[in-house]
Protein backbone atom coordinates (compact mmCIF):
# COMPACT_ATOMS: atom_id res chain seq x y z
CA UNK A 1 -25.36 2.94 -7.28
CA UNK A 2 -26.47 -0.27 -5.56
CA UNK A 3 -25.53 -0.92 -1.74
CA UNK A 4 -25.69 -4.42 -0.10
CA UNK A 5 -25.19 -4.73 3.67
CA UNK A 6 -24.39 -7.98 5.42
CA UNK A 7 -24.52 -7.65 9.34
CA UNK A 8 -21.59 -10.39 10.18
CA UNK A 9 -19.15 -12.26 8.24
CA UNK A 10 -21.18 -15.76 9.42
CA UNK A 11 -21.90 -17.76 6.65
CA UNK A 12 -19.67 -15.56 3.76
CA UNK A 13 -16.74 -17.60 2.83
CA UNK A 14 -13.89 -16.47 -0.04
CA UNK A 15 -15.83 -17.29 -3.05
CA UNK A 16 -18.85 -15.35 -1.69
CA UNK A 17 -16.78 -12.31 -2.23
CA UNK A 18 -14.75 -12.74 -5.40
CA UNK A 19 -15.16 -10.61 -7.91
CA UNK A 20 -17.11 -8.16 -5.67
CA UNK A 21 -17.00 -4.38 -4.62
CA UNK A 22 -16.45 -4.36 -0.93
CA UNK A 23 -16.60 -2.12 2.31
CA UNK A 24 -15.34 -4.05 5.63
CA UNK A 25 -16.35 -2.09 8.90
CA UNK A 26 -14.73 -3.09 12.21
CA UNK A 27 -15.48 0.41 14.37
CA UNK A 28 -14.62 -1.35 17.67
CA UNK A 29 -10.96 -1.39 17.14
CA UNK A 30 -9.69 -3.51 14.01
CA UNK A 31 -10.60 -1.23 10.81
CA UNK A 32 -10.10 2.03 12.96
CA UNK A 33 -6.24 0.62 14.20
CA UNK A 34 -5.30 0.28 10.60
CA UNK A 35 -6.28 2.87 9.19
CA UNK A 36 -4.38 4.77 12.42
CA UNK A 37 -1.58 2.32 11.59
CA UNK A 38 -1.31 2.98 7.67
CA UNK A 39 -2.06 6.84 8.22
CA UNK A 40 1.08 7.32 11.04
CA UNK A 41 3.52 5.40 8.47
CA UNK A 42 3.13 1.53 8.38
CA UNK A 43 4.39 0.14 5.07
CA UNK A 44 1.29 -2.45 5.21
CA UNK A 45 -0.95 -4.35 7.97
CA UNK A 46 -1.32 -8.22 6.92
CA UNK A 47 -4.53 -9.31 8.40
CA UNK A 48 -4.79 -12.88 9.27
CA UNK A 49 -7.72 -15.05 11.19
CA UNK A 50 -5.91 -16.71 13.73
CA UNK A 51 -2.88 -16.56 16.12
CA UNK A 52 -1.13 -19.33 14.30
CA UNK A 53 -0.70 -17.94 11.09
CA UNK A 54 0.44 -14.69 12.39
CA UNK A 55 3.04 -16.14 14.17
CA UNK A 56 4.18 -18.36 10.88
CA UNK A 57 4.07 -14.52 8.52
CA UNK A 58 6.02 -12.97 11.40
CA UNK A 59 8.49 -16.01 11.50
CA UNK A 60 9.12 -15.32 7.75
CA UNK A 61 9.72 -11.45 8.34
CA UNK A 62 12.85 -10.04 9.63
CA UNK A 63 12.66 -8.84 12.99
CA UNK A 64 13.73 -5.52 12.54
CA UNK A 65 10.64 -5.09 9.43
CA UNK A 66 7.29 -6.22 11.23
CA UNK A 67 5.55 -5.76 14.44
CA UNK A 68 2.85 -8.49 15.50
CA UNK A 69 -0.64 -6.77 16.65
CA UNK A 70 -3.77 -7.89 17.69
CA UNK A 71 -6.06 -9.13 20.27
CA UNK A 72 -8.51 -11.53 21.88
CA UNK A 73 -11.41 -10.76 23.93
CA UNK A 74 -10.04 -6.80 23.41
CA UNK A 75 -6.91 -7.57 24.68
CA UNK A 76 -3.50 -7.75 24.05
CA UNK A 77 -2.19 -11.34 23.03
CA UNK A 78 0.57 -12.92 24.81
CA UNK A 79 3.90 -11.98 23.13
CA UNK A 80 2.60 -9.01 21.00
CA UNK A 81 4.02 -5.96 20.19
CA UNK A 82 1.15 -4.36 20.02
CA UNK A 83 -2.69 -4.72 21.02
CA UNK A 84 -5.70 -3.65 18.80
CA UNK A 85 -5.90 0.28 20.42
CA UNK A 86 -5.33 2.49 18.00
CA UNK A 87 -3.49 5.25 20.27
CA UNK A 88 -0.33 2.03 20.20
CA UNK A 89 0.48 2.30 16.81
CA UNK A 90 1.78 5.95 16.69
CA UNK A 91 4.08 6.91 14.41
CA UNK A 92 7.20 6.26 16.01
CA UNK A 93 6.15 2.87 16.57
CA UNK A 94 4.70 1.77 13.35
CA UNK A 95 6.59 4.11 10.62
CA UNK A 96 7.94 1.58 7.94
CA UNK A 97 6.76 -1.69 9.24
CA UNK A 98 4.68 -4.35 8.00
CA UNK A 99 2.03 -5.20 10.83
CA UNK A 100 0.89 -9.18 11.21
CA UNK A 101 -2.55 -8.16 12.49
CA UNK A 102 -4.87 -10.33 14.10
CA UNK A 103 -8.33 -9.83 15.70
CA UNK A 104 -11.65 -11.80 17.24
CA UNK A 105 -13.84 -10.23 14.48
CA UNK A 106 -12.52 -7.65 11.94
CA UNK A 107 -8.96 -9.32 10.33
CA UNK A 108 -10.86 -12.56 9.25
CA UNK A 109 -13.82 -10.19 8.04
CA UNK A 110 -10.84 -8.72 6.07
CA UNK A 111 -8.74 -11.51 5.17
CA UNK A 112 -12.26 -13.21 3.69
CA UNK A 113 -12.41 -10.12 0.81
CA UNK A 114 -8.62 -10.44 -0.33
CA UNK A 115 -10.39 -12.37 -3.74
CA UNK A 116 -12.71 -9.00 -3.83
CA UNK A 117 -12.29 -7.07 -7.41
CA UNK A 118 -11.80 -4.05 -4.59
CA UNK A 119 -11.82 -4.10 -0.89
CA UNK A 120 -11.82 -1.29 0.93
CA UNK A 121 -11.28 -0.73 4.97
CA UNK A 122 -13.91 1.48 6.54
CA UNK A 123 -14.56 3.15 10.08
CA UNK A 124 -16.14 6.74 11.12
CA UNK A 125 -12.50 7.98 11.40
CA UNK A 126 -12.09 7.72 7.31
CA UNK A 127 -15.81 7.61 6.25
CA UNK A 128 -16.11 10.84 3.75
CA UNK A 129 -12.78 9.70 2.16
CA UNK A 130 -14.42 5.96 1.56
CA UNK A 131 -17.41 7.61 0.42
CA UNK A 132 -15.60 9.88 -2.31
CA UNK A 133 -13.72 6.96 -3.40
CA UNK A 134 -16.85 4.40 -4.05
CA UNK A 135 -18.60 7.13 -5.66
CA UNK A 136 -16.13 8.21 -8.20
CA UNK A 137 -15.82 4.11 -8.73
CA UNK A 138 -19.73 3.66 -8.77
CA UNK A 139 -21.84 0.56 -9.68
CA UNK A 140 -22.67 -1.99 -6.85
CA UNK A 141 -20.88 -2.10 -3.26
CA UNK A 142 -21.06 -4.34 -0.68
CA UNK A 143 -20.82 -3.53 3.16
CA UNK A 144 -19.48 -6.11 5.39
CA UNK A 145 -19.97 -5.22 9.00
CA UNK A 146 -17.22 -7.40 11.06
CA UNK A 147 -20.05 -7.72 14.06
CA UNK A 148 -18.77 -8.84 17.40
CA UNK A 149 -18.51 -12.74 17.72
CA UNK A 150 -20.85 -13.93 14.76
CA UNK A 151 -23.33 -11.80 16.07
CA UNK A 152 -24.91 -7.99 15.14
CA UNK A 153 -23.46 -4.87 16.35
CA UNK A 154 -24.60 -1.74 16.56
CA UNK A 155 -21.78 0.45 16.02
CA UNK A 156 -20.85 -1.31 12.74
CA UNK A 157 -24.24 -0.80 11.21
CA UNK A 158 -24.59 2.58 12.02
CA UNK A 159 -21.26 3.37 10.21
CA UNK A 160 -22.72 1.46 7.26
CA UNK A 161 -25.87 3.75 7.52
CA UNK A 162 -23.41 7.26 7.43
CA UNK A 163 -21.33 5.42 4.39
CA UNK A 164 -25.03 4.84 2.58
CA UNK A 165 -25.99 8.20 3.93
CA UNK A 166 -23.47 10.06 2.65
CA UNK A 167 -23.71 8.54 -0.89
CA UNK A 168 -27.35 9.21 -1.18
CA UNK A 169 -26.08 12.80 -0.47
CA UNK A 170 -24.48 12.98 -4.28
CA UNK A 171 -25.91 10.07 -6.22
CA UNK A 172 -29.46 7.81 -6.26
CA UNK A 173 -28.55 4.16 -4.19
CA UNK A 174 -30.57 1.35 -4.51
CA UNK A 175 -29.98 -0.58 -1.45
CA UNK A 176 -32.20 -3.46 0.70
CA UNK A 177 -33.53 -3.76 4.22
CA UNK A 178 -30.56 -4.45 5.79
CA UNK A 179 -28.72 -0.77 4.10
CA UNK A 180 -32.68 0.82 4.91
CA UNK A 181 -32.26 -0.26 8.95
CA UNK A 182 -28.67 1.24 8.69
CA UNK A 183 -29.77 4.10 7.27
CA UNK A 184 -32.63 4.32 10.26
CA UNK A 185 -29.94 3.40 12.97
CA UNK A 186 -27.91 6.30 11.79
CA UNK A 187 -30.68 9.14 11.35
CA UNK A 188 -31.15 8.07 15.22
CA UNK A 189 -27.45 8.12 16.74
CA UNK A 190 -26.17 10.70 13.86
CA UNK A 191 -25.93 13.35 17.18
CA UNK A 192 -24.16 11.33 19.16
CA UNK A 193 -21.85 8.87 17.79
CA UNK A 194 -19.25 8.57 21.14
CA UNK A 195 -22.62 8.10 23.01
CA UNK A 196 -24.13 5.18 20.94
CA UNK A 197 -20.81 3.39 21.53
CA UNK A 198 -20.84 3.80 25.30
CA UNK A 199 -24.43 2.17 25.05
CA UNK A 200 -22.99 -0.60 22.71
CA UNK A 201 -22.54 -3.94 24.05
CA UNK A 202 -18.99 -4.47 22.89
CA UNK A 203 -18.55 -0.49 23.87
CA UNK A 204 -19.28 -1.34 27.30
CA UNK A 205 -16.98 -4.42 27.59
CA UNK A 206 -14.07 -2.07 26.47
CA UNK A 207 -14.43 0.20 28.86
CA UNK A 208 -14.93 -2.37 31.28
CA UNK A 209 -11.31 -3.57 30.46
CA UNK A 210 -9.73 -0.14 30.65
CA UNK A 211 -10.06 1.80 26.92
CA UNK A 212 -12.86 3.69 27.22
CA UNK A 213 -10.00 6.74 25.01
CA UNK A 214 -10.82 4.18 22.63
CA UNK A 215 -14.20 4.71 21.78
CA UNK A 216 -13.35 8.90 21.85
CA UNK A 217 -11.12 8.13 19.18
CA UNK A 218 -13.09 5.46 17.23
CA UNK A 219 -16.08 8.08 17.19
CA UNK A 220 -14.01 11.18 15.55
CA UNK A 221 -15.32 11.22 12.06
CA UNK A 222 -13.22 11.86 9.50
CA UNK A 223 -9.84 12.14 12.42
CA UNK A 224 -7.95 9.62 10.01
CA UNK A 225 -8.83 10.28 6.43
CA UNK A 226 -7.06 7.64 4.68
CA UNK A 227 -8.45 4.79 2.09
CA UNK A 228 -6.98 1.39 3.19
CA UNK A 229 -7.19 -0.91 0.06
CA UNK A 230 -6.76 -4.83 0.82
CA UNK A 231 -4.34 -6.04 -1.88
CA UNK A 232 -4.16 -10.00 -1.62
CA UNK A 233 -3.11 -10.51 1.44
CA UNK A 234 -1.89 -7.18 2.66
CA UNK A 235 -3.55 -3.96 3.37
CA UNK A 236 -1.85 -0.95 1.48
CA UNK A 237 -3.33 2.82 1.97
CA UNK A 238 -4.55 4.30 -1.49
CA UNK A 239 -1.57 6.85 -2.38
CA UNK A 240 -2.60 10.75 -2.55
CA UNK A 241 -3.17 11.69 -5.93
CA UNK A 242 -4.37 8.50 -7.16
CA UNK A 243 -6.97 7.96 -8.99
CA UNK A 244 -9.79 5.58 -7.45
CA UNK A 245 -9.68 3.60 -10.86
CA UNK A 246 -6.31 2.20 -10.29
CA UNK A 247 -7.53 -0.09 -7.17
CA UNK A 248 -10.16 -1.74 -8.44
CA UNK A 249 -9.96 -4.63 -10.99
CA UNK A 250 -13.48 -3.77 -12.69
CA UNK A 251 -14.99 -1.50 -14.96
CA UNK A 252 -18.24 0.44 -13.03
């Protein structure tokens, strides 16, 4: 297998992605929420880049069908249901709904992979079920870490280096020097993944405002083993049974 890693969605645009094999990683909340969302019962989380558009989905949704989540700058937007922790979107909450979802970094990192041949939606809390699922699909992946404002974070690249890490465990991977500092990055916080988010920037802001539960839950891996697949425009989880083949539009 061959495994690309790009450390922020800056400079990757729709056609950058088509046709590709894709891994989006938003550890600090967005790709952990939905795959809490999806696993406790949501029908399907529609990620979208800006307020306005969320709004104009929800508009178009009966009231009764969809909840509107997100954030900016961690919190909870003005006239929400629901912010971008994953402990909100329990099961009595989310069960059958269709989630308008939209977030500083990870939704547009999402919503710029819905012309992928597969995307997939990755965290620490679902890792070993993304990693059986690329590896029974095989040939070349890319990892798009969500980053925090444009720029590099930590806690998304060391998920990237478990994902590679756990690959190399059952097949040969080519990758580059981004997926070799991953891999580095990982070897060194692999002990202690809760403490390398309390030492990440964007760890610290959150529990600055309040969520440090948050980052317990964001580190449990493998708490939420569920394989979001992006599907257009809407994020669907990949039914039990199955098979990995039937989500992706391309021959390994």
């Amino acid at each position: 297998m061959k495994i690309e890693v790009f450390f922020s969605p800056v400079g990757i645009d729709e056609l950058g992605m088509r046709g590709r094999n894709v891994i989006i990683i938003d550890v600090l909340r967005a790709t952990t929420t939905i795959c809490t969302a999806l696993s406790n019962g949501a029908r399907e989380v529609i990620p979208t880049a800006d307020i306005e558009n969320a709004t104009k989905i929800s508009s178009n949704l009966s009231s009764d069908s969809r909840l509107l989540g997100g954030e900016r700058q961690g919190k909870k937007i003005d006239g929400f249901d629901l912010g971008n922790s994953p402990a909100e979107y329990s099961p009595e909450k989310v069960r059958n709904k269709s989630i308008i979802f939209t977030t500083t970094n990870g939704a547009g990192a999402i919503h710029k992979c819905r012309y992928a041949s597969t995307a997939l939606v990755a965290s620490f809390v679902n890792v070993s079920a993304i990693v059986e699922t690329i590896v029974e699909i095989g040939g070349t992946w890319t990892i798009l870490c969500s980053g925090r404002q444009g720029a590099f974070s930590v806690e998304d690249a060391t998920c990237a280096g478990m994902i590679i890490s756990k690959v190399k465990e059952v097949s040969e991977v080519d990758t580059e020097d981004a997926g070799l500092t991953t891999l580095i990055l990982y070897k060194n916080y692999k002990k202690s993944i809760l403490g390398m988010m309390k030492k990440s920037q964007h760890g610290q802001y959150l529990v600055s405002i309040g969520f440090e539960e948050d980052l317990k839950f964001c580190s449990n891996v493998d708490g939420v083993p569920v394989v979001p697949v992006v599907s257009g425009l809407v994020v669907r989880i990949k039914q039990p049974g199955s098979s990995a083949q039937s989500i992706t539009g391309q021959t390994p």
